[in-house]
N, C-alpha and C. Protein backbone atom coordinates (compact mmCIF):
# COMPACT_ATOMS: atom_id res chain seq x y z
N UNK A 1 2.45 17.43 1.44
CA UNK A 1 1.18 17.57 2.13
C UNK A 1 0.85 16.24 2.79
N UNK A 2 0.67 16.12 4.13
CA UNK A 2 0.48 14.88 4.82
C UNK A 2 -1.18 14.47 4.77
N UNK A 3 -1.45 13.65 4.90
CA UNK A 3 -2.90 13.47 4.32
C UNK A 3 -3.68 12.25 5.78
N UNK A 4 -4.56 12.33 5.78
CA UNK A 4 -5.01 11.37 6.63
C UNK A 4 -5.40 9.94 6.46
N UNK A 5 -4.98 8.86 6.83
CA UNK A 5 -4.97 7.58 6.53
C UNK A 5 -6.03 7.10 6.69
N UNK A 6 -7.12 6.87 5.27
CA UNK A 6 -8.57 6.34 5.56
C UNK A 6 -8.41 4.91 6.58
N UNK A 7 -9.71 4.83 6.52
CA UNK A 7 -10.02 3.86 7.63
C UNK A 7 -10.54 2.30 6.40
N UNK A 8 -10.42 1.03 7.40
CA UNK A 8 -10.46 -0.23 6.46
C UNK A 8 -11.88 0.23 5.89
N UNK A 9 -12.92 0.95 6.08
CA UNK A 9 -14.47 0.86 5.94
C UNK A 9 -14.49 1.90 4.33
N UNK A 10 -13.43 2.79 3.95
CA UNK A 10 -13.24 3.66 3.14
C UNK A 10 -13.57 3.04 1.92
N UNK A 11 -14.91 3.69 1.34
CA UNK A 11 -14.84 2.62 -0.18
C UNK A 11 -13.76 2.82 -1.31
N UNK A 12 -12.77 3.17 -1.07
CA UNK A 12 -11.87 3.28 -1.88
C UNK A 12 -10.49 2.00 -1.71
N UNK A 13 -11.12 1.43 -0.26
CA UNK A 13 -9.95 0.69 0.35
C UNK A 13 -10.67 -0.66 -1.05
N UNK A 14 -11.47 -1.10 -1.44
CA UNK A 14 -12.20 -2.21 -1.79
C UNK A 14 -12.41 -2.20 -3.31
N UNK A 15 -11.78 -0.61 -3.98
CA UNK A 15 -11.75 -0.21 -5.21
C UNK A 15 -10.79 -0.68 -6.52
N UNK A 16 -11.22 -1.31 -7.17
CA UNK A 16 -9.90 -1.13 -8.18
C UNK A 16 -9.42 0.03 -8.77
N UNK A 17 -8.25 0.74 -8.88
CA UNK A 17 -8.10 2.14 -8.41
C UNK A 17 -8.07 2.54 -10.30
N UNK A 18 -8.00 3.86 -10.65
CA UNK A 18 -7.90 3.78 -11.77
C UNK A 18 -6.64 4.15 -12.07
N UNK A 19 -6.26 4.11 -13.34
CA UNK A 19 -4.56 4.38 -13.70
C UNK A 19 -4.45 5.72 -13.93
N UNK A 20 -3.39 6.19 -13.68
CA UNK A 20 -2.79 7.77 -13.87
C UNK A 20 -2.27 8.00 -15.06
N UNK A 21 -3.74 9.15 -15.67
CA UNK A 21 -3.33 9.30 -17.01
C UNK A 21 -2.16 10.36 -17.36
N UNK A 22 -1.23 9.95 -18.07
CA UNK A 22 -0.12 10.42 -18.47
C UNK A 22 -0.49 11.53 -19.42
N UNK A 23 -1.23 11.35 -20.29
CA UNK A 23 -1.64 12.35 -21.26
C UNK A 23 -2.24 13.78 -20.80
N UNK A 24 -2.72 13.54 -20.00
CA UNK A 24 -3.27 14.49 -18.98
C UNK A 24 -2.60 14.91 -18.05
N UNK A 25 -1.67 14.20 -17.61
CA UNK A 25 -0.74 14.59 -16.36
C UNK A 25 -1.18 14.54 -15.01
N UNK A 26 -2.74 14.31 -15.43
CA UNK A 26 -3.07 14.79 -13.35
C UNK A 26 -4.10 13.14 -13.06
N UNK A 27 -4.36 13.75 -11.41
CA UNK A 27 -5.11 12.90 -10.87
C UNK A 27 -5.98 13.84 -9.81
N UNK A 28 -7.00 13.78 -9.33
CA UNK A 28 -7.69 13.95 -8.62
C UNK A 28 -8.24 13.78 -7.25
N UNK A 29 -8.03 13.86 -6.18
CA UNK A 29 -8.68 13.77 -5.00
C UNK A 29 -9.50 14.83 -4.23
N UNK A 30 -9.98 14.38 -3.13
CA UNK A 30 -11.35 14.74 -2.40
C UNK A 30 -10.13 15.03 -1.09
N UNK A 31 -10.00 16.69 -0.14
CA UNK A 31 -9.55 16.03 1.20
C UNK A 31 -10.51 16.03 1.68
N UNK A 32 -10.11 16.33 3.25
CA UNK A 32 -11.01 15.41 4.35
C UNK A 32 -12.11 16.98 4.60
N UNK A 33 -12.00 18.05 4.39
CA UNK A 33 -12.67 19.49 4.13
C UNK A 33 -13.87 18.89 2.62
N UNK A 34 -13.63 17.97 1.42
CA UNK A 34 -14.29 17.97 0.56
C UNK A 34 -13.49 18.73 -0.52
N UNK A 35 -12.14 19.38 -0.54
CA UNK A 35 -12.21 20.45 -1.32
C UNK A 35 -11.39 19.29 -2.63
N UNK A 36 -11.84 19.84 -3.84
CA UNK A 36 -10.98 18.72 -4.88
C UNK A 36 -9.81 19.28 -4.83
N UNK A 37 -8.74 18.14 -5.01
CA UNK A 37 -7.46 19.25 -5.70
C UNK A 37 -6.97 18.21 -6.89
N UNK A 38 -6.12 18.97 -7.38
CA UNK A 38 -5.14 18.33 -8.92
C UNK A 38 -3.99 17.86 -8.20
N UNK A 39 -4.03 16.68 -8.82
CA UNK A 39 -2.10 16.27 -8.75
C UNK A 39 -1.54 15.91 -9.94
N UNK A 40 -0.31 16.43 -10.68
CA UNK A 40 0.20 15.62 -11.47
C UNK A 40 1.19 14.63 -11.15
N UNK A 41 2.03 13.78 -11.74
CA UNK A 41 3.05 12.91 -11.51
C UNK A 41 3.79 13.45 -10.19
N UNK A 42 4.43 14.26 -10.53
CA UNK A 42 5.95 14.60 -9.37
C UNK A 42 4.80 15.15 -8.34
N UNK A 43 4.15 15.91 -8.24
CA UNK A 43 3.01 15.98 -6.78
C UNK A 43 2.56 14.85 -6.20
N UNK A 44 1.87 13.66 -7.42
CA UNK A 44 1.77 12.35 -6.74
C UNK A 44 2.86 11.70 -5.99
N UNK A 45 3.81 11.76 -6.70
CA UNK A 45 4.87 11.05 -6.12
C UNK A 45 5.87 11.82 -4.41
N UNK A 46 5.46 13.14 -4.74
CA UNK A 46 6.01 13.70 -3.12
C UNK A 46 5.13 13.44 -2.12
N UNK A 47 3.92 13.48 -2.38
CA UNK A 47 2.77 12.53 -1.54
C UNK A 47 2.85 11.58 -1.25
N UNK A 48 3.29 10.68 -2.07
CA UNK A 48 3.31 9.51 -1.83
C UNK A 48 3.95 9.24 -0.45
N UNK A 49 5.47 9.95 -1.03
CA UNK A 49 6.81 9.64 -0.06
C UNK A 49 6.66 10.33 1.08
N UNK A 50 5.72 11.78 1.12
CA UNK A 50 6.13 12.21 2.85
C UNK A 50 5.02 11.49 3.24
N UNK A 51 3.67 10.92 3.17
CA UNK A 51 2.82 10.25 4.04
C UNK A 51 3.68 8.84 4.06
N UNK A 52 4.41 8.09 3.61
CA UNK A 52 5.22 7.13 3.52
C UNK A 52 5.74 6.99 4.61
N UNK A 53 6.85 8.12 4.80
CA UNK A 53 7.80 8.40 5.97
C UNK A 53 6.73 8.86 7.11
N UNK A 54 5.76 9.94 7.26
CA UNK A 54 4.95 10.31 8.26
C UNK A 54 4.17 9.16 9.12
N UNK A 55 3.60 8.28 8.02
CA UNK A 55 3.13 7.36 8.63
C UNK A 55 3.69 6.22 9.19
N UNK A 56 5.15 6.24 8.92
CA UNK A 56 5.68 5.14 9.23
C UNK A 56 5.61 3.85 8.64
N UNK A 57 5.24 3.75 7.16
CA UNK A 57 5.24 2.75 6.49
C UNK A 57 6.53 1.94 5.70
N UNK A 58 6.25 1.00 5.64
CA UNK A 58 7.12 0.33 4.57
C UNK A 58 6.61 0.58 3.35
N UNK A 59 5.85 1.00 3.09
CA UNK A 59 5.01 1.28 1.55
C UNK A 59 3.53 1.98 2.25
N UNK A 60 3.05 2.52 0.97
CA UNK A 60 1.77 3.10 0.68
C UNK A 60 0.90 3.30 -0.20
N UNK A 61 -0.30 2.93 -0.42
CA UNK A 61 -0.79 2.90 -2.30
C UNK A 61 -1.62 4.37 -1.76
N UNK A 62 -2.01 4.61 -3.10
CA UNK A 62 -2.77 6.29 -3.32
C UNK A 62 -3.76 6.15 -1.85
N UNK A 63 -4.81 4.92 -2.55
CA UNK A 63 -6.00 4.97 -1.98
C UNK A 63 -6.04 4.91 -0.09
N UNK A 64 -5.11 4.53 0.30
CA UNK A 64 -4.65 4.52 1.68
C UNK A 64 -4.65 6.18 2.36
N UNK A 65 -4.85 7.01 0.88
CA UNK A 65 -4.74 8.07 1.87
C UNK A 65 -5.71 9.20 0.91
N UNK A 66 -6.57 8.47 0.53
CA UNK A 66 -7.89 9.26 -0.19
C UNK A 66 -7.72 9.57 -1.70
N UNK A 67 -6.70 8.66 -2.53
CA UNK A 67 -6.55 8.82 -3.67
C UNK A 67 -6.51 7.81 -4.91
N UNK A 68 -7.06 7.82 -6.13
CA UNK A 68 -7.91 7.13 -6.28
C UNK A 68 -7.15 6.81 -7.68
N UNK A 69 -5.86 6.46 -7.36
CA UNK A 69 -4.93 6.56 -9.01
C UNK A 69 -4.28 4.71 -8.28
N UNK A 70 -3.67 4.43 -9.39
CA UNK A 70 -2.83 3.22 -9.27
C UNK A 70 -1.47 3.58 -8.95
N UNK A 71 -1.03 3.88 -8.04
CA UNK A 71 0.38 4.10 -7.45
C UNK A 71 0.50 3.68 -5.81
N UNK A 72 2.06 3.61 -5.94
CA UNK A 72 2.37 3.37 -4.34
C UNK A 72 4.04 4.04 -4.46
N UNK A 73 4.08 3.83 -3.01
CA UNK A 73 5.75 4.15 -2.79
C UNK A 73 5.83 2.75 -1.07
N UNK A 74 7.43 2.67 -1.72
CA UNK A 74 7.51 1.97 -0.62
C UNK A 74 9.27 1.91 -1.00
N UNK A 75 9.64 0.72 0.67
CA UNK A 75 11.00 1.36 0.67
C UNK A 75 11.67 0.27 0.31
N UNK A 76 12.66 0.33 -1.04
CA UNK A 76 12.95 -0.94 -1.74
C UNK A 76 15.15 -1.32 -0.70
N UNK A 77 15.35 -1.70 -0.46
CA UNK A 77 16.70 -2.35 0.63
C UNK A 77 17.05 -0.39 1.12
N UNK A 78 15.96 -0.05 1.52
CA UNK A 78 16.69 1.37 2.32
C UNK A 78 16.18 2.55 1.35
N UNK A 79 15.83 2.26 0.20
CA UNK A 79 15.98 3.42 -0.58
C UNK A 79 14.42 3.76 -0.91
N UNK A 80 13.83 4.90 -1.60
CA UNK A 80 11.92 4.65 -1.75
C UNK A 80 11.76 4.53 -2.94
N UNK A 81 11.27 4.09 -3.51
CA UNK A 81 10.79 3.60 -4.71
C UNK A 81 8.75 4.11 -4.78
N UNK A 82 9.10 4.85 -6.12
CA UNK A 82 7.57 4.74 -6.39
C UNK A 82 7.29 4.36 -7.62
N UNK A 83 6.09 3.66 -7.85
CA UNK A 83 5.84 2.59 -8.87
C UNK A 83 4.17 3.46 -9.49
N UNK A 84 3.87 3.69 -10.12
CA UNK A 84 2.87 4.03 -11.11
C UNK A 84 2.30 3.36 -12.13
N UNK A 85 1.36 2.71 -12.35
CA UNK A 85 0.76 2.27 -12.92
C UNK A 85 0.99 0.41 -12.80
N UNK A 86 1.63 0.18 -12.10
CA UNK A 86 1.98 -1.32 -11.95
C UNK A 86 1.39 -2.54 -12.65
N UNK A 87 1.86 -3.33 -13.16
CA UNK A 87 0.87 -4.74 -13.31
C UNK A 87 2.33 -5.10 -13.65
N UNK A 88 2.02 -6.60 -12.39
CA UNK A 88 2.61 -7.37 -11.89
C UNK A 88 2.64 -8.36 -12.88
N UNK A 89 3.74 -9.15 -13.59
CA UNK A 89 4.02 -9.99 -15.04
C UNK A 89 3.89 -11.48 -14.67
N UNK A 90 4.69 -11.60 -13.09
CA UNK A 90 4.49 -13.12 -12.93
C UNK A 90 5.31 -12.92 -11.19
N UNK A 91 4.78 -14.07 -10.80
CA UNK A 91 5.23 -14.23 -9.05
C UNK A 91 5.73 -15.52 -9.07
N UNK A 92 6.94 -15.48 -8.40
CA UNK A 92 7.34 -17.26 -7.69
C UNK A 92 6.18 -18.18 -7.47
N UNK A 93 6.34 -19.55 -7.81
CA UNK A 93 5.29 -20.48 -7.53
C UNK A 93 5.65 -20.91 -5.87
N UNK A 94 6.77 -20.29 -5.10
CA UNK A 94 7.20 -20.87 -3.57
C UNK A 94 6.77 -19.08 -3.46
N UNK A 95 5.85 -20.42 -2.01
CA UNK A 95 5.03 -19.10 -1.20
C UNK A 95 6.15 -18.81 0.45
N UNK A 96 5.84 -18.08 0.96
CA UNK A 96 6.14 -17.62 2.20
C UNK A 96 4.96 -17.50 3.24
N UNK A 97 4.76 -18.47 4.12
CA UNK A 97 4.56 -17.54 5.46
C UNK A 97 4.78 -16.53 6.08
N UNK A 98 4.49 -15.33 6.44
CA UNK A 98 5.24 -14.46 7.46
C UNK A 98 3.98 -13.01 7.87
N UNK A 99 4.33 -12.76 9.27
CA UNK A 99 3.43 -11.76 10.03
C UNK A 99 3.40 -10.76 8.66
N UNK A 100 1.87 -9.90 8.80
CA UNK A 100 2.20 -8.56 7.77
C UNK A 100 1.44 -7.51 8.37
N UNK A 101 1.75 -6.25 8.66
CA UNK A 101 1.58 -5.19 9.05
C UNK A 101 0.84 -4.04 7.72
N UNK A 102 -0.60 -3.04 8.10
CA UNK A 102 -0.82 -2.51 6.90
C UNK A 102 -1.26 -1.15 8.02
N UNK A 103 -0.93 -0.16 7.23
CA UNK A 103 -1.03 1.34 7.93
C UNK A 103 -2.93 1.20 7.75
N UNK A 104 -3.62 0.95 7.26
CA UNK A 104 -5.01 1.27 7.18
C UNK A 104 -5.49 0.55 8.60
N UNK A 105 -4.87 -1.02 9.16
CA UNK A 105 -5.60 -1.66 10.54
C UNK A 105 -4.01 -1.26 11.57
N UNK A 106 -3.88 -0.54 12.18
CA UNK A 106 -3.03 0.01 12.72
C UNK A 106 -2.72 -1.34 14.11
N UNK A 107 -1.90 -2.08 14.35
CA UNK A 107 -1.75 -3.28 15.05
C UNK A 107 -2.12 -4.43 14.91
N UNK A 108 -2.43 -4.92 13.63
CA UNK A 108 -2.75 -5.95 13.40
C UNK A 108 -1.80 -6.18 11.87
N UNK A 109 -1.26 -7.74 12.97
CA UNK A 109 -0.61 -8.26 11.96
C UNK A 109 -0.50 -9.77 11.83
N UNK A 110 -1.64 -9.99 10.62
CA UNK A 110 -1.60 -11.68 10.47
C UNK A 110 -0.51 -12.05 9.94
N UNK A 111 -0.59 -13.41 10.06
CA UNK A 111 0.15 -14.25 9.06
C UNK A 111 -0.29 -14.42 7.48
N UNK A 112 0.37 -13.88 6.36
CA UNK A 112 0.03 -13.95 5.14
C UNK A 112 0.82 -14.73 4.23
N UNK A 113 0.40 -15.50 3.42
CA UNK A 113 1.02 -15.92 2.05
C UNK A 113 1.37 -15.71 1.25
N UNK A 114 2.52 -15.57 0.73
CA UNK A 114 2.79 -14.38 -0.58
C UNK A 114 3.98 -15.35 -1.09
N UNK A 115 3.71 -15.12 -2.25
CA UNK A 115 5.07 -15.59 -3.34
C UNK A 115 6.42 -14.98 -2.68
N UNK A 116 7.38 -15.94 -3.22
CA UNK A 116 8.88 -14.96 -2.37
C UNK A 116 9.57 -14.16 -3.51
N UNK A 117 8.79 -14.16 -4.34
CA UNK A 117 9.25 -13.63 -5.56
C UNK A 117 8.09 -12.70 -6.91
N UNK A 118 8.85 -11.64 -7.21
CA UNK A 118 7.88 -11.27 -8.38
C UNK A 118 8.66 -10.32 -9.17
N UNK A 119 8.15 -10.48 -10.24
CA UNK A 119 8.30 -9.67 -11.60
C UNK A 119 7.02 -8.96 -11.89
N UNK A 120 7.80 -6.89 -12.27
CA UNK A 120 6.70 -6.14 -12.55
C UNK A 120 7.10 -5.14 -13.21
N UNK A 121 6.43 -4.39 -13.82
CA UNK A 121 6.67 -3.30 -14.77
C UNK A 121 5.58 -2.12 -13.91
N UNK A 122 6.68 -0.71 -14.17
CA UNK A 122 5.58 0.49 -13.78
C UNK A 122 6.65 1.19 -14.31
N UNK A 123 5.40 2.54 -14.36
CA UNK A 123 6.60 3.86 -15.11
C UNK A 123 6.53 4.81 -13.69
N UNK A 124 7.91 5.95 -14.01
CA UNK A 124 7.95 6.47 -13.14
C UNK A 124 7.16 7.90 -13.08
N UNK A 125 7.58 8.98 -12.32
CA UNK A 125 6.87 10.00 -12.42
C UNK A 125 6.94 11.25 -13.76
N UNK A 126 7.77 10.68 -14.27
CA UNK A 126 8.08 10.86 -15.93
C UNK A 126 7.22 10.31 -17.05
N UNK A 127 6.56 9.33 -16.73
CA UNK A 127 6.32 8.15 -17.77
C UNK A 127 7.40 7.02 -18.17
N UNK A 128 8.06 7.04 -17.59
CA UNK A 128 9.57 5.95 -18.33
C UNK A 128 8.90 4.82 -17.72
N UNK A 129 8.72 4.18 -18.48
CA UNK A 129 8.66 2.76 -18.31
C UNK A 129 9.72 1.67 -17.69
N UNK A 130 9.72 1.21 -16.63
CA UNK A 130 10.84 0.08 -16.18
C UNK A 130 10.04 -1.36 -15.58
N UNK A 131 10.63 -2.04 -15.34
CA UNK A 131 10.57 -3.59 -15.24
C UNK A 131 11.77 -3.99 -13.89
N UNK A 132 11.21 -4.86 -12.97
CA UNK A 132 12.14 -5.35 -12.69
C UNK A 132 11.80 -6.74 -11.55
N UNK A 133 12.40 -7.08 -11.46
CA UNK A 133 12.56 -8.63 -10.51
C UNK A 133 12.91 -8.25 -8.65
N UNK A 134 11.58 -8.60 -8.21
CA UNK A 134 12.14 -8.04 -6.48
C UNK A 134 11.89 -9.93 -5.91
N UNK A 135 12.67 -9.85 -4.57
CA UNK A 135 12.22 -11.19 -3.93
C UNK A 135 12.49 -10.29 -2.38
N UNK A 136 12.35 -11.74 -1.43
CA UNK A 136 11.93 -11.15 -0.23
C UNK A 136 10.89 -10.00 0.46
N UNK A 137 11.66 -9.51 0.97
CA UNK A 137 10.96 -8.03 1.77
C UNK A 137 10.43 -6.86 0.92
N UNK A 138 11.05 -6.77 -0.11
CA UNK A 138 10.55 -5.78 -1.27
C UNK A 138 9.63 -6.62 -2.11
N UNK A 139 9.48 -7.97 -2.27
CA UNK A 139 8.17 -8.64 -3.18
C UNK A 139 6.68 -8.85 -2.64
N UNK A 140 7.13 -8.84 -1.63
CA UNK A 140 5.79 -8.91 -0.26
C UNK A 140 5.49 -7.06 0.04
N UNK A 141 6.31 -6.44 0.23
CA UNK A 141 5.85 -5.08 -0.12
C UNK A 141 5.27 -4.62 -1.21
N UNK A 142 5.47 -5.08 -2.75
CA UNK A 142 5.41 -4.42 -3.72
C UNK A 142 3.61 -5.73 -4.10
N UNK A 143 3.44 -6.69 -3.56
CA UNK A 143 2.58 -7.79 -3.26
C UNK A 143 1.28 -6.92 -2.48
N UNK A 144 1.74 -6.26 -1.57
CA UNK A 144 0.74 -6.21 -0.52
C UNK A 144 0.00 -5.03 -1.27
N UNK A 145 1.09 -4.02 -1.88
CA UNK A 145 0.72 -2.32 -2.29
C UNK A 145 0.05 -2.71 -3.54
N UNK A 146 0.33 -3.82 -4.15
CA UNK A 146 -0.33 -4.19 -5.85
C UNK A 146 -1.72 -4.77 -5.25
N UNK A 147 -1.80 -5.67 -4.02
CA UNK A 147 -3.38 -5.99 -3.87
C UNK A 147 -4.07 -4.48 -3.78
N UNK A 148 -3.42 -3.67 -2.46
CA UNK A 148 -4.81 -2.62 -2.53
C UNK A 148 -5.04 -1.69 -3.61
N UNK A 149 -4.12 -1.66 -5.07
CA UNK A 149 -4.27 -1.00 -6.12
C UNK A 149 -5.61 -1.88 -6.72
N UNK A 150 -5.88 -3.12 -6.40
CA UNK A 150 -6.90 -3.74 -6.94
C UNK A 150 -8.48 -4.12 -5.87
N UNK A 151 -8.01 -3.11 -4.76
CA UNK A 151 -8.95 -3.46 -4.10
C UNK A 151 -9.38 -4.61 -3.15
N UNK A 152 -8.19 -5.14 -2.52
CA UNK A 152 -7.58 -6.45 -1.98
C UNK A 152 -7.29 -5.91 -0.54
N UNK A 153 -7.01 -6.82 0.36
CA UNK A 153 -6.89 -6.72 1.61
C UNK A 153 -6.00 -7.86 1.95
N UNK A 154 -4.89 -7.81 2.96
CA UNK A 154 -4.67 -9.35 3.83
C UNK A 154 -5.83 -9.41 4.36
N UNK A 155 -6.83 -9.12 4.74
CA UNK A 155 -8.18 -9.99 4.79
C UNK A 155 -8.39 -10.80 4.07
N UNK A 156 -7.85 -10.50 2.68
CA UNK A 156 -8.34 -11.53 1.27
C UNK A 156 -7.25 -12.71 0.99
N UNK A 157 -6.15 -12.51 1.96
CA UNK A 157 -4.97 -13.04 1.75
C UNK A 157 -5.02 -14.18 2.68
N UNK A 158 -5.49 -13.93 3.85
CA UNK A 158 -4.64 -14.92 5.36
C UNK A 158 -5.98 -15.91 5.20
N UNK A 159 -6.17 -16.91 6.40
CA UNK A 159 -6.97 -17.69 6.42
C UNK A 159 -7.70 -17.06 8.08
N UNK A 160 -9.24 -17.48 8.19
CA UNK A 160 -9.87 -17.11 9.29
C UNK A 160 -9.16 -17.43 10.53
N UNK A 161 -8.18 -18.48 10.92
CA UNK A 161 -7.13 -18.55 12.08
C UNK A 161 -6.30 -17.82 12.55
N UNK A 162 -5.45 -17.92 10.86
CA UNK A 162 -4.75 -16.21 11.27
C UNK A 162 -5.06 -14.83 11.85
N UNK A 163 -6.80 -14.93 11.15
CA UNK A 163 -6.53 -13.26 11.13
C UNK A 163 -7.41 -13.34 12.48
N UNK A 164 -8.13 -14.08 13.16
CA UNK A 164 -8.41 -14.64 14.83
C UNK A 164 -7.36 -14.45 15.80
N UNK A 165 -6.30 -14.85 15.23
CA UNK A 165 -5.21 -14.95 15.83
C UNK A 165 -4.67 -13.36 16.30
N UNK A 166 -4.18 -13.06 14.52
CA UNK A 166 -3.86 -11.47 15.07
C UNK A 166 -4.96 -10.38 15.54
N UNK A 167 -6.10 -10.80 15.63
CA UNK A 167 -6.95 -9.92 16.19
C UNK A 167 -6.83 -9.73 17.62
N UNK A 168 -6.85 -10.99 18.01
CA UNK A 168 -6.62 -11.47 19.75
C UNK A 168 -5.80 -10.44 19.95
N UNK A 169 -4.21 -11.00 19.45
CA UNK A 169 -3.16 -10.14 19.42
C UNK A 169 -3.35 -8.26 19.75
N UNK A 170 -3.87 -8.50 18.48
CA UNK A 170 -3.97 -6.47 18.29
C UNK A 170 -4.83 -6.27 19.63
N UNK A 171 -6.14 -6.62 20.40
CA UNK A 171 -7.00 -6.11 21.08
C UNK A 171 -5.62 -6.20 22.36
N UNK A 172 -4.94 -7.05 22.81
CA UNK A 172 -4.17 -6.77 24.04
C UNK A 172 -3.23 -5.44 23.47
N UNK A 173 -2.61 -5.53 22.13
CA UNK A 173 -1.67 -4.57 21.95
C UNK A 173 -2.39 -2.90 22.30
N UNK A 174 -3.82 -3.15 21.75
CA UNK A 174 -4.61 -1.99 22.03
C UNK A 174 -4.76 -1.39 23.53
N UNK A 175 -5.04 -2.38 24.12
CA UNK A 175 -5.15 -2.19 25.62
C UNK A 175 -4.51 -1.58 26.31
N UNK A 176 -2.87 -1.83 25.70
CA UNK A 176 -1.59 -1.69 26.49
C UNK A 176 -1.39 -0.02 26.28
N UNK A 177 -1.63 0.58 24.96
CA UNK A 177 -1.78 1.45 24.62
C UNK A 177 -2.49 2.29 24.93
N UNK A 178 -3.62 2.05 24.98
CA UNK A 178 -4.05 2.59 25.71
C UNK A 178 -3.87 3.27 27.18
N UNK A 179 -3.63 2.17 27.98
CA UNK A 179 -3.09 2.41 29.30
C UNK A 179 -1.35 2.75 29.19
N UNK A 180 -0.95 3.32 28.47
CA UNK A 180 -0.01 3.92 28.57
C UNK A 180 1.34 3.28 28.70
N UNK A 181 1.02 1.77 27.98
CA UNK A 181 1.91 0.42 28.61
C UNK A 181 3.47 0.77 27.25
N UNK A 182 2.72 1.30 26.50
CA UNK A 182 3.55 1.39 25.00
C UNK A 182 3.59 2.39 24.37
């Protein structure tokens, strides 16, 4: 089921999300009609992955698309990975510079700071518990999807230059698009 990608103003974007109870099996959301529905694990997790791919993301947390559990999916060297219940154990003390892209501000991409490294534990859509060590492109992914599980933004990340910077940026990219340039 493809779902619609709230907007940065969504109070769920600013939420610390709650965890997906296992004992229970399900989770809950609101769509964009109001109507509630149930999800358990393996429903969360096919959600996850076709708005993933639909939207064109490198990753996605619940709340990005009106859901209000601690999960994401994202794509670990090619392959998708979804992570449930996450908390992150420890991050590299060497940070990285580099542009970052988020499906909620659609063309805007500051410069952010992120460890080049992290260690984390999540279970899967089973409950199995795993652990593991990402660096690069998958630690800054699994970085960016663990802030908005806590209600975080690269707003909360970059410095007021940067995100000046990529704003400038995004309003020409908008333009172009507009006019049919892209």
């Amino acid at each position: 089921m493809i779902l619609d990608l709230v907007d940065g103003v969504h109070p769920l974007i600013e939420t610390k999300l709650d965890e997906f109870d296992f004992d229970s099996n399900k989770t809950t959301y609101f769509d964009d009609e109001k109507v509630l529905h149930t999800l358990n694990a393996h429903e969360l997790e096919q959600i996850l992955l076709e708005n993933m791919v639909h939207h064109e993301g490198l990753g996605i947390s619940s709340n990005q698309i009106g859901i209000n559990c601690r999960a994401f999916a994202m794509l670990h060297e090619g392959e998708p990975l979804i992570m449930i219940n996450p908390k992150v154990i420890q991050a590299t003390e060497e940070e990285v510079l580099m542009k970052e892209g988020c499906l909620t501000w659609f063309g805007l991409f500051p410069n952010v700071k992120r460890p080049s490294g992290v260690s984390i534990n999540w279970k899967d859509r089973d409950g199995e518990d795993y652990n593991g060590n990402f660096i690069g492109l998958s630690a800054r992914i699994i970085l960016h999807e663990y802030d908005h599980l806590n209600g975080y933004t690269f707003f909360d990340r970059t410095s007021t230059y940067h995100m000046q910077q990529a704003r400038k940026k995004r309003k020409l990219f908008l333009r172009k698009v507009k006019n049919g340039k892209i």
